[in-house]
Protein backbone atom coordinates (compact mmCIF):
# COMPACT_ATOMS: atom_id res chain seq x y z
CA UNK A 1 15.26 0.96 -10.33
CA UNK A 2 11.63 -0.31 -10.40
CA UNK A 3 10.13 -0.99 -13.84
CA UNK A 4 7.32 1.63 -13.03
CA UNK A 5 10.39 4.48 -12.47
CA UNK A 6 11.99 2.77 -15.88
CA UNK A 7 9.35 4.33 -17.78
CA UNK A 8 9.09 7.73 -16.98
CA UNK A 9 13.22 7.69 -17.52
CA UNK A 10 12.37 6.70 -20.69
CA UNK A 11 10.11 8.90 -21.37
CA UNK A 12 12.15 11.45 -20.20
CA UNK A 13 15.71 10.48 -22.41
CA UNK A 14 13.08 10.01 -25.45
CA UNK A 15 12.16 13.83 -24.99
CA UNK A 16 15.68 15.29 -23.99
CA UNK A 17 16.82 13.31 -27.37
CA UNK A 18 13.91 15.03 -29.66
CA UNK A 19 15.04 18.03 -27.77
CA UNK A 20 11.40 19.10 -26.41
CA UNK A 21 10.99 20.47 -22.84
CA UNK A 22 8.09 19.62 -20.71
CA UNK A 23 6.16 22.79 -21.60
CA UNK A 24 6.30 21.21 -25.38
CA UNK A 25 4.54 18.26 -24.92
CA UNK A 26 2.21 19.93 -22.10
CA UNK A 27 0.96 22.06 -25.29
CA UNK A 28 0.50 18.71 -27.31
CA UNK A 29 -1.26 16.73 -24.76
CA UNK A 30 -2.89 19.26 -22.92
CA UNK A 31 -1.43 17.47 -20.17
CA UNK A 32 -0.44 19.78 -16.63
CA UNK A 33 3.74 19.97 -16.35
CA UNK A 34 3.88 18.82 -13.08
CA UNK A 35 2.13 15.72 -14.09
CA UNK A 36 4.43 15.27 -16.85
CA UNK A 37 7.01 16.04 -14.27
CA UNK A 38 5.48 13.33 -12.05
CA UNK A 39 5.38 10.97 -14.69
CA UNK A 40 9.50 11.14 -15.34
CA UNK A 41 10.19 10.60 -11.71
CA UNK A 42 7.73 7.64 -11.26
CA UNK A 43 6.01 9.10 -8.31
CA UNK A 44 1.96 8.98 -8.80
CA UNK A 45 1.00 10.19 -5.54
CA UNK A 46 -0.58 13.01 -6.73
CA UNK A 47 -1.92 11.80 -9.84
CA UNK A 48 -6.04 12.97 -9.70
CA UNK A 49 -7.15 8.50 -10.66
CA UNK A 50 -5.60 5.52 -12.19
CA UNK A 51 -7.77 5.92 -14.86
CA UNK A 52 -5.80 9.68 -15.78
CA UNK A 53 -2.53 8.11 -14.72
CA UNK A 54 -3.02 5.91 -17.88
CA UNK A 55 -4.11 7.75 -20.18
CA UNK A 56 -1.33 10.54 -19.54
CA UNK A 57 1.25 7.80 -19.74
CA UNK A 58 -0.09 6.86 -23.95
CA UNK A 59 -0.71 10.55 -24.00
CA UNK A 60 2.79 11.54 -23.18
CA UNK A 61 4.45 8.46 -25.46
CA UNK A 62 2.23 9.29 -28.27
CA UNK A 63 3.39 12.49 -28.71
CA UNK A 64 7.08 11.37 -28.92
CA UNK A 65 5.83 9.02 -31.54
CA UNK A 66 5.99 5.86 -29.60
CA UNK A 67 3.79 3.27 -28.42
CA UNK A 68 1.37 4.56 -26.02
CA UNK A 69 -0.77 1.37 -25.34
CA UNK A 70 2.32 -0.68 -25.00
CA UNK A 71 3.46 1.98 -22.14
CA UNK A 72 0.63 1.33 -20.54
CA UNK A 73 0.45 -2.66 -20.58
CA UNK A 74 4.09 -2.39 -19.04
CA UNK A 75 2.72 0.53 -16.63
CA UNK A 76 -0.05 -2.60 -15.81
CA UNK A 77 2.43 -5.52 -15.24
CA UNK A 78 5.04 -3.79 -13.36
CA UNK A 79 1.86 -2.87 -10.49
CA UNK A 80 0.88 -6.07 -10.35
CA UNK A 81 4.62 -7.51 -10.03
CA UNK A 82 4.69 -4.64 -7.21
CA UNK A 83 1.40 -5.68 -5.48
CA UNK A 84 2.88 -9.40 -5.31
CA UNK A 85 6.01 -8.54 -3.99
CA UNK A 86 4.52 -6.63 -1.14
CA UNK A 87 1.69 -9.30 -0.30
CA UNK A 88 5.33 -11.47 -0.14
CA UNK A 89 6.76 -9.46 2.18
CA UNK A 90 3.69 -9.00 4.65
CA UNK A 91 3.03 -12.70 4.91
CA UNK A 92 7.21 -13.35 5.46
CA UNK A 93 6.64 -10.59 8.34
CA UNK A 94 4.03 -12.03 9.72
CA UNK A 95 4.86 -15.39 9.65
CA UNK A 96 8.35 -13.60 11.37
CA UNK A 97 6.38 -12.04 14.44
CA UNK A 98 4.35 -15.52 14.90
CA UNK A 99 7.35 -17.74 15.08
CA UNK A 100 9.01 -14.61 17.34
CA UNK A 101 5.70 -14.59 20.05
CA UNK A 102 5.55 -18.44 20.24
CA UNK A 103 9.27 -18.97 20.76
CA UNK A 104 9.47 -15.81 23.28
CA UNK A 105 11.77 -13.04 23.00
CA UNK A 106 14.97 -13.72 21.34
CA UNK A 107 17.24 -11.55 23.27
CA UNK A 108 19.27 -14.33 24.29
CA UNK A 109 19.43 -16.08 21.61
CA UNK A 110 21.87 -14.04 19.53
CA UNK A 111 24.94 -12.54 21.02
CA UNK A 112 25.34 -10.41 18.41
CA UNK A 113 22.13 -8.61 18.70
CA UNK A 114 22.55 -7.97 22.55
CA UNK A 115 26.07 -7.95 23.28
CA UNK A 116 24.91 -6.58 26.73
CA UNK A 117 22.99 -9.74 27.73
CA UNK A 118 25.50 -11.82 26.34
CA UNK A 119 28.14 -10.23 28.91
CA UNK A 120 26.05 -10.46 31.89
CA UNK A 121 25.78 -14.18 31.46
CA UNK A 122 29.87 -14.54 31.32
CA UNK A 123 30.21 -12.68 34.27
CA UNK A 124 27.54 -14.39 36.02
CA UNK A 125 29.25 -17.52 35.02
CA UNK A 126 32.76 -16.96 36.20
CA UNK A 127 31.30 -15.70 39.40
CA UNK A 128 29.84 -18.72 40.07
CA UNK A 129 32.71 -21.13 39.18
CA UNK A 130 34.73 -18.89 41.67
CA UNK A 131 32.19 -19.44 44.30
CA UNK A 132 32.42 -23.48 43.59
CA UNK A 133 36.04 -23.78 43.68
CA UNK A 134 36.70 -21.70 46.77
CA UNK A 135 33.73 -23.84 48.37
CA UNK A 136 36.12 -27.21 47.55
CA UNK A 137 39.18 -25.53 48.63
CA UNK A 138 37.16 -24.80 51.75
CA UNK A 139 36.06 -28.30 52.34
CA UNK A 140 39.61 -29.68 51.48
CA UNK A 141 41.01 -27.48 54.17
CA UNK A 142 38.55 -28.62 56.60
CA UNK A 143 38.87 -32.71 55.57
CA UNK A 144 42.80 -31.93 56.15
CA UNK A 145 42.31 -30.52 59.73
CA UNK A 146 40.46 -33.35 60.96
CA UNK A 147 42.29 -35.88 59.72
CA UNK A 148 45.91 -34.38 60.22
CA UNK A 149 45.00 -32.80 63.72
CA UNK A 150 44.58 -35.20 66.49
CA UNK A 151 42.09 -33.84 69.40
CA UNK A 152 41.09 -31.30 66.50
CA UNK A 153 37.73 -31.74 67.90
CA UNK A 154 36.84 -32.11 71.88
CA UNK A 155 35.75 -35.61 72.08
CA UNK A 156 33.18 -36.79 75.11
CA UNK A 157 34.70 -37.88 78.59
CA UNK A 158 34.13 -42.06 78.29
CA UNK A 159 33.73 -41.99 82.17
CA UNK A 160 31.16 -39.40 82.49
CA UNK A 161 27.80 -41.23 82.47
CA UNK A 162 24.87 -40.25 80.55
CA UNK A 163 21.78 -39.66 82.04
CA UNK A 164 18.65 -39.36 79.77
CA UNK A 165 15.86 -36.73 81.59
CA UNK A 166 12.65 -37.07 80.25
CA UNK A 167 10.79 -34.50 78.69
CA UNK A 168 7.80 -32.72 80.49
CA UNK A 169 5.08 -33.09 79.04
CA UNK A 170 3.55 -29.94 77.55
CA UNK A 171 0.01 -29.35 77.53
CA UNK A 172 -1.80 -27.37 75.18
CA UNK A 173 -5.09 -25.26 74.86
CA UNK A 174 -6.92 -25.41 71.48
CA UNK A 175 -6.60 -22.04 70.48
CA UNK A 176 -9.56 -20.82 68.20
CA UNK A 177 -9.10 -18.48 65.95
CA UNK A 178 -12.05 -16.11 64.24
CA UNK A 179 -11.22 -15.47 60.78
CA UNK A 180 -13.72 -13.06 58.99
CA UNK A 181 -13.67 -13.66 55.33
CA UNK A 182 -15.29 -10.98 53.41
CA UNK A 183 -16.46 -11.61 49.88
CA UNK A 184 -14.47 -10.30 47.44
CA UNK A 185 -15.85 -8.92 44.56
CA UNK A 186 -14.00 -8.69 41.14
CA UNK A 187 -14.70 -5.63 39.60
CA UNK A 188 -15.14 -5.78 35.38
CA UNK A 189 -13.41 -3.10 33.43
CA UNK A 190 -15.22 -2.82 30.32
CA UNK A 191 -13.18 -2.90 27.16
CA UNK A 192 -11.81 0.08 25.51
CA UNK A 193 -12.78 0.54 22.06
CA UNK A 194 -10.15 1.78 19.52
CA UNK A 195 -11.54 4.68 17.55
CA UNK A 196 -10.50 3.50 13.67
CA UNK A 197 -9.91 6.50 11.34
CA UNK A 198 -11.59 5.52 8.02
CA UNK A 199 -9.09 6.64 5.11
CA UNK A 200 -10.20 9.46 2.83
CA UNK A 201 -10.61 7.78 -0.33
CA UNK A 202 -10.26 9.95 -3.46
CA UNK A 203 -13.44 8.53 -6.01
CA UNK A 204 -13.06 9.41 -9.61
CA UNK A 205 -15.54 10.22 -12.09
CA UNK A 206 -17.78 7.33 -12.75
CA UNK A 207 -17.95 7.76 -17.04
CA UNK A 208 -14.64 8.65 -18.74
CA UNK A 209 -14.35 8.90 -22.15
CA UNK A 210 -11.41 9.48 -23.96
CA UNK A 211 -11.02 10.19 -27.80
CA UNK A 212 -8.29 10.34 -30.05
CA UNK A 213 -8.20 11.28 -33.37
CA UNK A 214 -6.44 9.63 -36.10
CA UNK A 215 -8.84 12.00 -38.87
CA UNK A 216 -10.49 14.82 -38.48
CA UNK A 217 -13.92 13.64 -36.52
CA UNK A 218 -16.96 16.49 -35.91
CA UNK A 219 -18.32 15.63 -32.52
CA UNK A 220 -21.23 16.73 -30.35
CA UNK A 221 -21.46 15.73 -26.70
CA UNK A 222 -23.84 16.21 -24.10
CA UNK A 223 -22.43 15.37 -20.58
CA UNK A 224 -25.32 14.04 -17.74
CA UNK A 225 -28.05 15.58 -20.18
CA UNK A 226 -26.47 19.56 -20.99
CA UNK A 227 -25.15 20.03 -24.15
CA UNK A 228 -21.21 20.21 -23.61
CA UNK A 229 -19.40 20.91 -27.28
CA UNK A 230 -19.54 21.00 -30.57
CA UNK A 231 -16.36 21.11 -32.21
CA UNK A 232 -14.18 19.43 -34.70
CA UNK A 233 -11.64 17.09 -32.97
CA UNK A 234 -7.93 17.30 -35.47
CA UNK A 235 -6.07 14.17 -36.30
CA UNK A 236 -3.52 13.37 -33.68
CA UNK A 237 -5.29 15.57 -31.05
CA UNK A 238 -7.34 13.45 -27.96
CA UNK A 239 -10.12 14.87 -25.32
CA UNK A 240 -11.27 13.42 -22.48
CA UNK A 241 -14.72 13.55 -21.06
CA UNK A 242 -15.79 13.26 -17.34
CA UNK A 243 -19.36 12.64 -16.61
CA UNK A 244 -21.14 11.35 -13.30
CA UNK A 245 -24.14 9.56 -14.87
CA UNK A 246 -23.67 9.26 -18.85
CA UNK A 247 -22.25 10.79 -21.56
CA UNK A 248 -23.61 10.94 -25.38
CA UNK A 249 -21.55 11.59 -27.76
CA UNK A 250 -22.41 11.97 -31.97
CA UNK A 251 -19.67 10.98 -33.98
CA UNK A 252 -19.21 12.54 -37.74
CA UNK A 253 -16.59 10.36 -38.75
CA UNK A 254 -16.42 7.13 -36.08
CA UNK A 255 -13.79 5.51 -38.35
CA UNK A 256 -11.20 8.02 -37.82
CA UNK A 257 -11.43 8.00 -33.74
CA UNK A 258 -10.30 5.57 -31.50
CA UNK A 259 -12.68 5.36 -27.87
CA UNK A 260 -11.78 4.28 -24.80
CA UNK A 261 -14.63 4.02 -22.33
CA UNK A 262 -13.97 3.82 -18.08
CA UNK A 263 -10.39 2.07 -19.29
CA UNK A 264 -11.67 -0.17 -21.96
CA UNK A 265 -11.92 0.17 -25.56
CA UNK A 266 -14.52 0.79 -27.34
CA UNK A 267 -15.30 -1.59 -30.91
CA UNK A 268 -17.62 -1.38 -33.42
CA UNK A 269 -17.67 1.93 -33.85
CA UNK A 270 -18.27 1.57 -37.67
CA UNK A 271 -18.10 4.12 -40.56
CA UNK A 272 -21.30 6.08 -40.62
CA UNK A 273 -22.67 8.73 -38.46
CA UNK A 274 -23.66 7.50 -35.44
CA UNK A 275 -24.58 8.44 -31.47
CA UNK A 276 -23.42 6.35 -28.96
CA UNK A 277 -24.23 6.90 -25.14
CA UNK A 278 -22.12 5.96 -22.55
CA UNK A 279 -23.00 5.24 -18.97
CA UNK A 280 -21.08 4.00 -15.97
CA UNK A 281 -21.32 0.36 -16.87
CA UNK A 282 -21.93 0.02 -20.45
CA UNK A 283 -22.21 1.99 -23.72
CA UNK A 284 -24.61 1.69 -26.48
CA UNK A 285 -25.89 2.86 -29.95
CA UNK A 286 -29.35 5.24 -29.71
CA UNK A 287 -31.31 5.84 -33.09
CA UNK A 288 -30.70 9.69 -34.22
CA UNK A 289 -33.41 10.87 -36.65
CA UNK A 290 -31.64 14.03 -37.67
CA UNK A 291 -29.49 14.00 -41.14
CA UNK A 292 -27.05 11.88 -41.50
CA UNK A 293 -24.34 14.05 -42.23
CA UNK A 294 -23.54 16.40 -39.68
CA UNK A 295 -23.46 20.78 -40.09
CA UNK A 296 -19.49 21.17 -41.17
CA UNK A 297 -17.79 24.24 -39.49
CA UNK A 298 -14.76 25.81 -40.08
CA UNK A 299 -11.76 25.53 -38.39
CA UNK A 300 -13.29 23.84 -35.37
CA UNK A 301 -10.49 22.55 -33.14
CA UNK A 302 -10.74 20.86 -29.28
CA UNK A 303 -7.89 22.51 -26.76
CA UNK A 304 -7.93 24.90 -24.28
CA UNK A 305 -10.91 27.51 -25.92
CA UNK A 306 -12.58 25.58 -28.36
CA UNK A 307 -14.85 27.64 -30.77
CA UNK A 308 -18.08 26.15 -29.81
CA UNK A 309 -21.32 25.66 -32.44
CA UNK A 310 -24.52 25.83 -32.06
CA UNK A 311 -26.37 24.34 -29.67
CA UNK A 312 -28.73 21.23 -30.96
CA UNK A 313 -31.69 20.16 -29.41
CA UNK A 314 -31.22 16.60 -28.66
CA UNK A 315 -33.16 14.66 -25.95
CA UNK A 316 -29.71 12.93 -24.23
C-alpha cells in the first residue's frame, strides 16, 4: 500500500474509532461525501485541483483533532517519491526498447520465451545430421565397391587407338541488340502527419483563499470587485474563497485566523483591523479609512446559508 492510500486509511480508522460517519464530518468541513469518500480510498481522480485536494486532506484531519498540515506535508512527499519512481521506470523502459532495437529481436535468444522457435531449430538440426551421416555411409559404400570389385568400372580398350578430331571452327555474327531504357521516375509520397489530440486540461481558479478560524473573526470580502459576504467566521470553522482576478478581504480580528493564499501561508497578519487584497501572484495590505472597529452582528456564522449584512461601499 502506497503512502498516499496510507493516509486516507488513516483517516478513515481515526473516524470509525471516534465513531463518526462520513455525513459527520461532511457537516463539519463542509466538505462533499464523495470527496471524503475519495479521500479514504486514495483515489484523486476526481478531485476538482490540487490546491482543494489539500486543503480537504487538513480539513478532514482537523476535524478528528489531528494534524492537518502534517497530513498534508506527507500527502506532498509521498507525490514526489511517486513522480520519481515513475520517471525510474520510463527511463529503465526506454533504455529496455533501445538495447532491444539495436541488438534485433530477441526471439531466439531465450528458449523459454519462444518454445516454438526453440523446437524448430532442434528439428532442423537433427535433420541435418541425418542428411550428413547417410551422405558418409553413402560414400563409404561407394569407396568399398571400387576397391573390393574388380572391373567395377569399364576400363578403356589399351589397343584401341585414339584419334583426336579437331574442332570446327565456329563463326559468329555480332549480334546487336537495341535496348530502350526509359527514365524512371521516383515518385515522392509526401509524409503523413499524425493528428495529436491536445489533453483537456482542467485549470483551477487563479486566487484561493482559505481561512480558518481559531477565534471568532468578522470578515467582509469582495471577490473580483462585488461585494461577496459579510459574516462572522466561528472558531474552528474554515471558508474558502475562489476568485479569478483578486480577492479583498477585511479582517476584524486577523490574530485569531490563520490564511492560506494559492497554497501558501499567509504572515504578518497582525492584531488590528486590517484589509488585505489578494491577487493571483501576491497579496498586500490597502489603507481603509473607515473605523477601525468593525459593525458587530449577531449570531453571524459562515456555512451553507450564511446570514449576510449589509452591504458596504468599498472601492475593491
Amino acid at each position: 500500500m502506497s503512502i498516499i492510500n496510507n493516509l486516507g486509511k488513516r483517516l478513515q480508522e481515526e473516524r470509525e474509532r471516534q465513531g463518526l460517519t462520513l455525513e459527520d464530518i461532511g457537516e463539519k468541513t463542509h466538505i462533499r461525501t464523495r470527496y471524503l469518500e475519495e479521500i479514504e480510498a486514495g483515489d484523486y481522480s476526481h478531485m476538482p485541483g490540487e490546491v482543494y485536494l489539500k486543503g480537504f486532506i487538513r480539513s478532514y484531519a482537523e476535524a478528528l483533532g489531528l494534524d492537518g498540515w502534517g497530513f498534508v506535508e506527507e500527502y506532498n512527499r509521498s507525490k514526489a517519491a511517486l513522480e520519481v519512481e515513475a520517471q525510474e521506470e520510463d527511463l529503465a523502459e526506454t533504455l529496455v526498447a533501445e538495447k532491444t532495437e539495436k541488438n534485433g529481436p530477441s526471439i531466439f535468444q531465450n528458449p523459454l520465451l519462444h518454445p516454438a522457435q526453440e523446437r524448430f531449430r532442434v528439428t532442423k538440426n537433427q535433420q541435418d545430421r541425418r542428411i550428413i551421416a547417410w551422405g558418409l555411409v553413402v560414400l563409404l559404400a561407394v569407396s568399398l565397391y571400387f576397391f573390393l570389385v574388380p572391373g567395377g568400372i569399364d576400363a578403356p580398350d589399351p589397343d584401341l587407338s585414339i584419334v583426336e578430331i579437331p574442332p570446327e571452327p565456329i563463326t559468329t555474327e555480332p549480334v546487336t541488340t537495341e535496348v530502350e531504357i526509359s527514365p524512371q521516375v521516383e515518385e515522392l509520397t509526401p509524409p503523413v502527419e499524425a493528428e495529436v489530440t491536445q489533453p483537456v486540461v482542467e485549470v483551477a481558479a487563479p486566487v484561493v483563499v482559505e481561512i480558518a478560524a481559531r477565534e471568532d473573526c468578522w470578515l467582509e470580502i469582495y471577490r473580483d470587485g462585488k461585494l461577496d459576504d459579510v459574516a462572522v467566521l466561528l472558531a474552528g470553522r474554515s471558508q474558502t474563497i475562489l476568485g479569478q482576478q483578486k480577492i479583498q478581504v477585511r479582517f476584524g480580528n486577523p490574530a485569531g485566523v490563520d490564511v492560506v493564499h494559492n497554497g501558501q501561508a499567509v504572515t504578518g497578519l497582525g492584531t488590528a483591523v486590517q484589509t488585505r487584497v489578494f491577487t493571483a501572484d501576491t497579496n498586500y495590505v490597502i489603507q481603509d479609512l473607515r473605523k477601525a472597529e468593525p459593525p458587530k452582528q449577531p449570531q453571524l456564522q459562515m456555512g451553507n446559508e450564511p446570514i449576510k449584512g449589509p452591504e458596504l461601499m468599498l472601492e475593491p
